[in-house]
Every structure is written in C-alpha cells, then in structure tokens.
N, C-alpha and C. Protein backbone atom coordinates (compact mmCIF):
# COMPACT_ATOMS: atom_id res chain seq x y z
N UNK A 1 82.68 134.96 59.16
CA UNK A 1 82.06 134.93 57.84
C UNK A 1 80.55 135.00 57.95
N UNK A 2 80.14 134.47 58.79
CA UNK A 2 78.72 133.76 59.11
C UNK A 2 78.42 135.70 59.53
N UNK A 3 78.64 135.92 60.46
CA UNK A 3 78.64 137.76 60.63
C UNK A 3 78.58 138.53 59.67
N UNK A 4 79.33 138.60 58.62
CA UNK A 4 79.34 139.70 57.40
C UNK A 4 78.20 138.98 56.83
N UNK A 5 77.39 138.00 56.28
CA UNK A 5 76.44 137.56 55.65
C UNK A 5 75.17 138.20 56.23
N UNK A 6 75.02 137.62 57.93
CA UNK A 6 74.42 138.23 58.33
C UNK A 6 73.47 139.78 57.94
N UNK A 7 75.01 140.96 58.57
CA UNK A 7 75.12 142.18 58.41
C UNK A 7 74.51 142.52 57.09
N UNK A 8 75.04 142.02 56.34
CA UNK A 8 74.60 142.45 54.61
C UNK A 8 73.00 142.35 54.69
N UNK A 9 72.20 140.74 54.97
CA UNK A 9 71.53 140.84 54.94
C UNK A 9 69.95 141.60 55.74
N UNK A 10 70.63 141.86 56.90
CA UNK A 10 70.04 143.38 57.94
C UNK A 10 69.89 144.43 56.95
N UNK A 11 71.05 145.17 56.20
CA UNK A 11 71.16 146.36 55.31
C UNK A 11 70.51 146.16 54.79
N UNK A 12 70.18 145.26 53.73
CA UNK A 12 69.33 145.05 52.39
C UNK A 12 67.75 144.80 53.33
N UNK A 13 67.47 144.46 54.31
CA UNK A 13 66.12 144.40 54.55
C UNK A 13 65.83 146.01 55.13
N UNK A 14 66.74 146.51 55.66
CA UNK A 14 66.34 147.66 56.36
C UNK A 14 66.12 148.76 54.85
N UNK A 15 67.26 148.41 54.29
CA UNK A 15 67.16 149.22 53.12
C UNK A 15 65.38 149.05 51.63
N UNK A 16 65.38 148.01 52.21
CA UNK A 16 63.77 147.60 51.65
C UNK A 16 62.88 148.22 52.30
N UNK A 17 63.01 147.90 53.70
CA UNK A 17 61.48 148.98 54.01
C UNK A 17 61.63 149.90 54.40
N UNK A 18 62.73 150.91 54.08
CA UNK A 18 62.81 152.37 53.61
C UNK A 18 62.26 152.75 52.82
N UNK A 19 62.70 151.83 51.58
CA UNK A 19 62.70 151.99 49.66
C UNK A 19 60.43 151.82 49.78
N UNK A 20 60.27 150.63 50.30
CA UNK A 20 58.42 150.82 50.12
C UNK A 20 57.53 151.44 51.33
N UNK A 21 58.90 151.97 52.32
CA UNK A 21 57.58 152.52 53.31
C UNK A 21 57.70 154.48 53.10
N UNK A 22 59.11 154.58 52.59
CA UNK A 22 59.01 156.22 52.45
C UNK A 22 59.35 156.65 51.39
N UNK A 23 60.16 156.28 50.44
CA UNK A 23 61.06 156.80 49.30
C UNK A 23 59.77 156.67 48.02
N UNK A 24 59.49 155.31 48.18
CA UNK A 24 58.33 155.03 46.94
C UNK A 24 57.36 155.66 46.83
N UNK A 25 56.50 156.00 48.08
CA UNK A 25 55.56 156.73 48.20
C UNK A 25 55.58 157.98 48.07
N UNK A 26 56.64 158.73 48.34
CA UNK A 26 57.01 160.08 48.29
C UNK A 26 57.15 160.56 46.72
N UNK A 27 57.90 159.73 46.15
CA UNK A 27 58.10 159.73 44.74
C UNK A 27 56.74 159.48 43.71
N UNK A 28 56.01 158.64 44.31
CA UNK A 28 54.81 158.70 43.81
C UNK A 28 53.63 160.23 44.03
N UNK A 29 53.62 160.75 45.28
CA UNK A 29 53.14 161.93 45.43
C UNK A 29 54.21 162.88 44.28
N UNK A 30 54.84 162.93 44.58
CA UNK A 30 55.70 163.90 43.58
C UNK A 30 55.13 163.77 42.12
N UNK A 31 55.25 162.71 41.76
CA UNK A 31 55.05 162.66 40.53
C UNK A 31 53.14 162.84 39.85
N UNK A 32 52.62 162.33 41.01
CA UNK A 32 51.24 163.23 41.05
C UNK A 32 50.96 164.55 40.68
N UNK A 33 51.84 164.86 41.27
CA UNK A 33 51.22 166.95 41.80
C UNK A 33 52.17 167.10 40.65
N UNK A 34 53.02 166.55 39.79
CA UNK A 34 53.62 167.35 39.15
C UNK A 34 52.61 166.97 37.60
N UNK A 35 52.38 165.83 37.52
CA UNK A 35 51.22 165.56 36.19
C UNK A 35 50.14 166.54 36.67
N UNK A 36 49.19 166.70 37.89
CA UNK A 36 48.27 167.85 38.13
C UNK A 36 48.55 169.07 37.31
N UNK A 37 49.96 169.46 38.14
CA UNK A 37 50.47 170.79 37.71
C UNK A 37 50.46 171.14 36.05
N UNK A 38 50.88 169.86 35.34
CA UNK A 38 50.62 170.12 33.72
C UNK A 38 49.83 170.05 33.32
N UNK A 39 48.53 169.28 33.72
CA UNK A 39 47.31 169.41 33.28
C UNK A 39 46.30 170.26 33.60
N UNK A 40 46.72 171.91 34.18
CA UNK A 40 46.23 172.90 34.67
C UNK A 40 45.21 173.49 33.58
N UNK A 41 43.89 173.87 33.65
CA UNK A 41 43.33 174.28 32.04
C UNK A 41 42.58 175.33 32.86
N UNK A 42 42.69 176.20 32.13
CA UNK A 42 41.36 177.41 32.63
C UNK A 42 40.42 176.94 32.74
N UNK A 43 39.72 177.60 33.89
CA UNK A 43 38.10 176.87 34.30
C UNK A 43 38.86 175.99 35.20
N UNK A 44 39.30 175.52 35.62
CA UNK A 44 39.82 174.66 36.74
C UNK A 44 39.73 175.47 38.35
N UNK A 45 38.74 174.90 39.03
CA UNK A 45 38.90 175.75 40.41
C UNK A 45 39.93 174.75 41.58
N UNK A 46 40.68 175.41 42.18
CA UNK A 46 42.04 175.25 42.55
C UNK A 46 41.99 175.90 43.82
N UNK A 47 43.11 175.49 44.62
CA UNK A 47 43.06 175.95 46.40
C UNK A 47 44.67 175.56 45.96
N UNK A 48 45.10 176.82 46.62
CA UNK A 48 46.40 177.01 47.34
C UNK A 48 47.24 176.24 47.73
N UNK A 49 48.62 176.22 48.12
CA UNK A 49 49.55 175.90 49.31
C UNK A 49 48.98 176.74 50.31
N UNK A 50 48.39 178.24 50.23
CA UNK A 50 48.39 179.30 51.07
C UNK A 50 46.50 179.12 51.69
N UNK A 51 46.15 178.05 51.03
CA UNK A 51 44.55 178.04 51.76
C UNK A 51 43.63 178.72 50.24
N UNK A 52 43.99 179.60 49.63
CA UNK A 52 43.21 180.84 48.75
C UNK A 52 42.18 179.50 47.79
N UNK A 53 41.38 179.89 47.62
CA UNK A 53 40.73 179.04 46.28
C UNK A 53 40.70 179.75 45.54
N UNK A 54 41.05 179.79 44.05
CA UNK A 54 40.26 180.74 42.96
C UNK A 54 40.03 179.83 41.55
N UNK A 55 39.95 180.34 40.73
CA UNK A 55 39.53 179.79 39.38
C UNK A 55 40.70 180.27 38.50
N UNK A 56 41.16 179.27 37.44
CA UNK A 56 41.98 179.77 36.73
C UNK A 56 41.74 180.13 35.53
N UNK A 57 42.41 181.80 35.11
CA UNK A 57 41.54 182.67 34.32
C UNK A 57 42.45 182.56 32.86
N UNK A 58 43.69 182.18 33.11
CA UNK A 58 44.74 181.89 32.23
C UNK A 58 45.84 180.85 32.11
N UNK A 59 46.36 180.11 31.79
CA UNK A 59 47.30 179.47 31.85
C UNK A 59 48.96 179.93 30.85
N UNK A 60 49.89 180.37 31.82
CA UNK A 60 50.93 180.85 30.44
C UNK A 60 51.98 179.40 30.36
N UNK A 61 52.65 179.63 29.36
CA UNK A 61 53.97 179.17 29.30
C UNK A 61 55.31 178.73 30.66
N UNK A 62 55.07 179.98 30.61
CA UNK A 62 56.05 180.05 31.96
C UNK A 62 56.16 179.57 33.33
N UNK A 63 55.17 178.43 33.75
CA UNK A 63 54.94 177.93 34.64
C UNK A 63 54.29 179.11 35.43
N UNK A 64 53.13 179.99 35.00
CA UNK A 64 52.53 180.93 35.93
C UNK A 64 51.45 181.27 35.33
N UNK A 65 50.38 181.36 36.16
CA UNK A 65 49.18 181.49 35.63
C UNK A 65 48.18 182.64 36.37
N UNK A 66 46.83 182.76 36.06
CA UNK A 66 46.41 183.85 36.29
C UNK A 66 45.12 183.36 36.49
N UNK A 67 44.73 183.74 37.85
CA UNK A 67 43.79 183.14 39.00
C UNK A 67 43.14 183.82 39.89
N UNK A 68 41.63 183.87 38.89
CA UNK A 68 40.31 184.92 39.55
C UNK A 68 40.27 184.66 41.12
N UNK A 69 40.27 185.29 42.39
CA UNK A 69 39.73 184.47 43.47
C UNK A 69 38.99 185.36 44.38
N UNK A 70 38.35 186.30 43.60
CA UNK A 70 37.24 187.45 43.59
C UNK A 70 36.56 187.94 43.03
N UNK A 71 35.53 188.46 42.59
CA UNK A 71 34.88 189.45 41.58
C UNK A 71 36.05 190.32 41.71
N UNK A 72 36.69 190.07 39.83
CA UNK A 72 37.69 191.62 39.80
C UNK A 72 38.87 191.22 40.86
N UNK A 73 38.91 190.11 41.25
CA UNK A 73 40.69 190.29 41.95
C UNK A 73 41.13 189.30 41.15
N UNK A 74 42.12 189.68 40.44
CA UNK A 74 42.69 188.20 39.72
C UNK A 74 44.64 188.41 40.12
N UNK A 75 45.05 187.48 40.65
CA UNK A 75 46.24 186.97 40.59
C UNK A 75 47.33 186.19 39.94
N UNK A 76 48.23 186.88 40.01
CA UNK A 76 49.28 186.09 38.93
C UNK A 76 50.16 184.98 40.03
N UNK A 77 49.91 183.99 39.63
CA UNK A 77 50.45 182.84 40.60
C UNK A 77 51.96 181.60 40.00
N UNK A 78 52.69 180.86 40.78
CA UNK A 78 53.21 179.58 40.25
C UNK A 78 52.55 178.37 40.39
N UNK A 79 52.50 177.85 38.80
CA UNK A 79 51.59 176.47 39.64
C UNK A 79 51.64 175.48 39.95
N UNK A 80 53.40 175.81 40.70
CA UNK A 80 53.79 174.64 41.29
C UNK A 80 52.83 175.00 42.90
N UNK A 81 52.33 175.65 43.56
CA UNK A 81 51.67 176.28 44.53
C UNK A 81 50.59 175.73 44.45
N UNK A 82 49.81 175.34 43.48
CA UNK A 82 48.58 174.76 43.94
C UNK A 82 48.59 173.11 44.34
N UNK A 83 47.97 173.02 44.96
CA UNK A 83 47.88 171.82 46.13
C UNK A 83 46.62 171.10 45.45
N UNK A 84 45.47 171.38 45.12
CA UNK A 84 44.83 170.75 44.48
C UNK A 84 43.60 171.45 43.63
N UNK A 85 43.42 170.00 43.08
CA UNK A 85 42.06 170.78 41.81
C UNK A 85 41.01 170.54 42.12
N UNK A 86 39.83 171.45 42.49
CA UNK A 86 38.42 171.05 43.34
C UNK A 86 37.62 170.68 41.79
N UNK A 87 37.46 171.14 41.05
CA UNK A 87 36.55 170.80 40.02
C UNK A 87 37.38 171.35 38.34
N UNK A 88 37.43 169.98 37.54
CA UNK A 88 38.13 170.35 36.58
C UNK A 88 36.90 170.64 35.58
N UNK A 89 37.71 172.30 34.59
CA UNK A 89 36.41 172.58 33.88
C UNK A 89 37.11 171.42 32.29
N UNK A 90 36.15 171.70 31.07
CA UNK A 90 35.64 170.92 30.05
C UNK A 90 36.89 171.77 29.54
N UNK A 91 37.86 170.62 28.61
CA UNK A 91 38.40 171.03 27.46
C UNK A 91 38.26 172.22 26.38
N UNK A 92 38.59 173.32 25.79
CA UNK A 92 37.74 174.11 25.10
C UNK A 92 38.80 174.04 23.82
N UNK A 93 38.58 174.57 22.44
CA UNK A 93 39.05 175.00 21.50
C UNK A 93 40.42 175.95 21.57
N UNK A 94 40.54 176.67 22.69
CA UNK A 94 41.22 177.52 22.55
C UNK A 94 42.67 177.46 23.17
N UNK A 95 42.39 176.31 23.76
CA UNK A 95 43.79 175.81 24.93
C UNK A 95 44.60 175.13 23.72
C-alpha cells in the first residue's frame, strides 16, 4: 500500500515539473506570437522565420499580408511567418 502512495506521488511531482518547466512556457510563447500575429498594422517593420526584414505595406483578411522589403519589391507573405516586430508604426484612420 505504502508503494502505490508512494508511486502516485513520484507521477504527480514529475508530472509538475513538466507542466512549469516545458508545457507552460511553451504555451505561453504560443500564445505571444499568436496576439503579435493579430496585432500586425501597416508600417510595422518585421523580420522573417526566413531572416528577410521588410515593412508591412498591407494587411488582408486572410491571414496574408503584403511586405515592402525593397525599393519596388513587395511580397505577399503568411503572418504566421513573422518571428518578430522591430518597430511598431502609429495607429492610422484607415486600419
């Protein structure tokens, strides 16, 4: 008896510092990059999964947007792909 109490209580500790050393934290990044991802606004300069930086020239509906990252090169991207936001631009009227 004294054994199965034991055992249980091994599981439940091992199962704890799973739950706050990898699961919580992971879930917390997730849920980061995914509020980022909705708060995407044109004028936002942005870097890649792929390294690229550009500026974002549009934001659509469709989870895809459209992202200067040249004089005259603009790309149609997902923005689940961007990794982060280097400088967020000012709210405008038109968003």
């Amino acid at each position: 008896m004294n054994e199965n109490i034991s055992f249980f209580v091994m599981m439940a500790a091992i199962f704890a510092i799973f739950y706050f050393m990898i699961i919580r934290p992971q879930n917390k990044r997730m849920k980061d990059h995914r509020d980022m991802v909705a708060n995407l606004r044109r004028g936002d300069t942005v870097v890649f999964s792929g390294g690229l930086i550009g500026k974002i020239k549009k934001v659509m509906e469709n989870d895809e947007a459209i992202v200067e990252v040249a004089d005259g090169v603009q790309l149609k991207i997902v923005k689940q792909s961007v990794t982060e936001v280097r400088a967020k631009s000012e709210p405008s009227a038109d968003q």
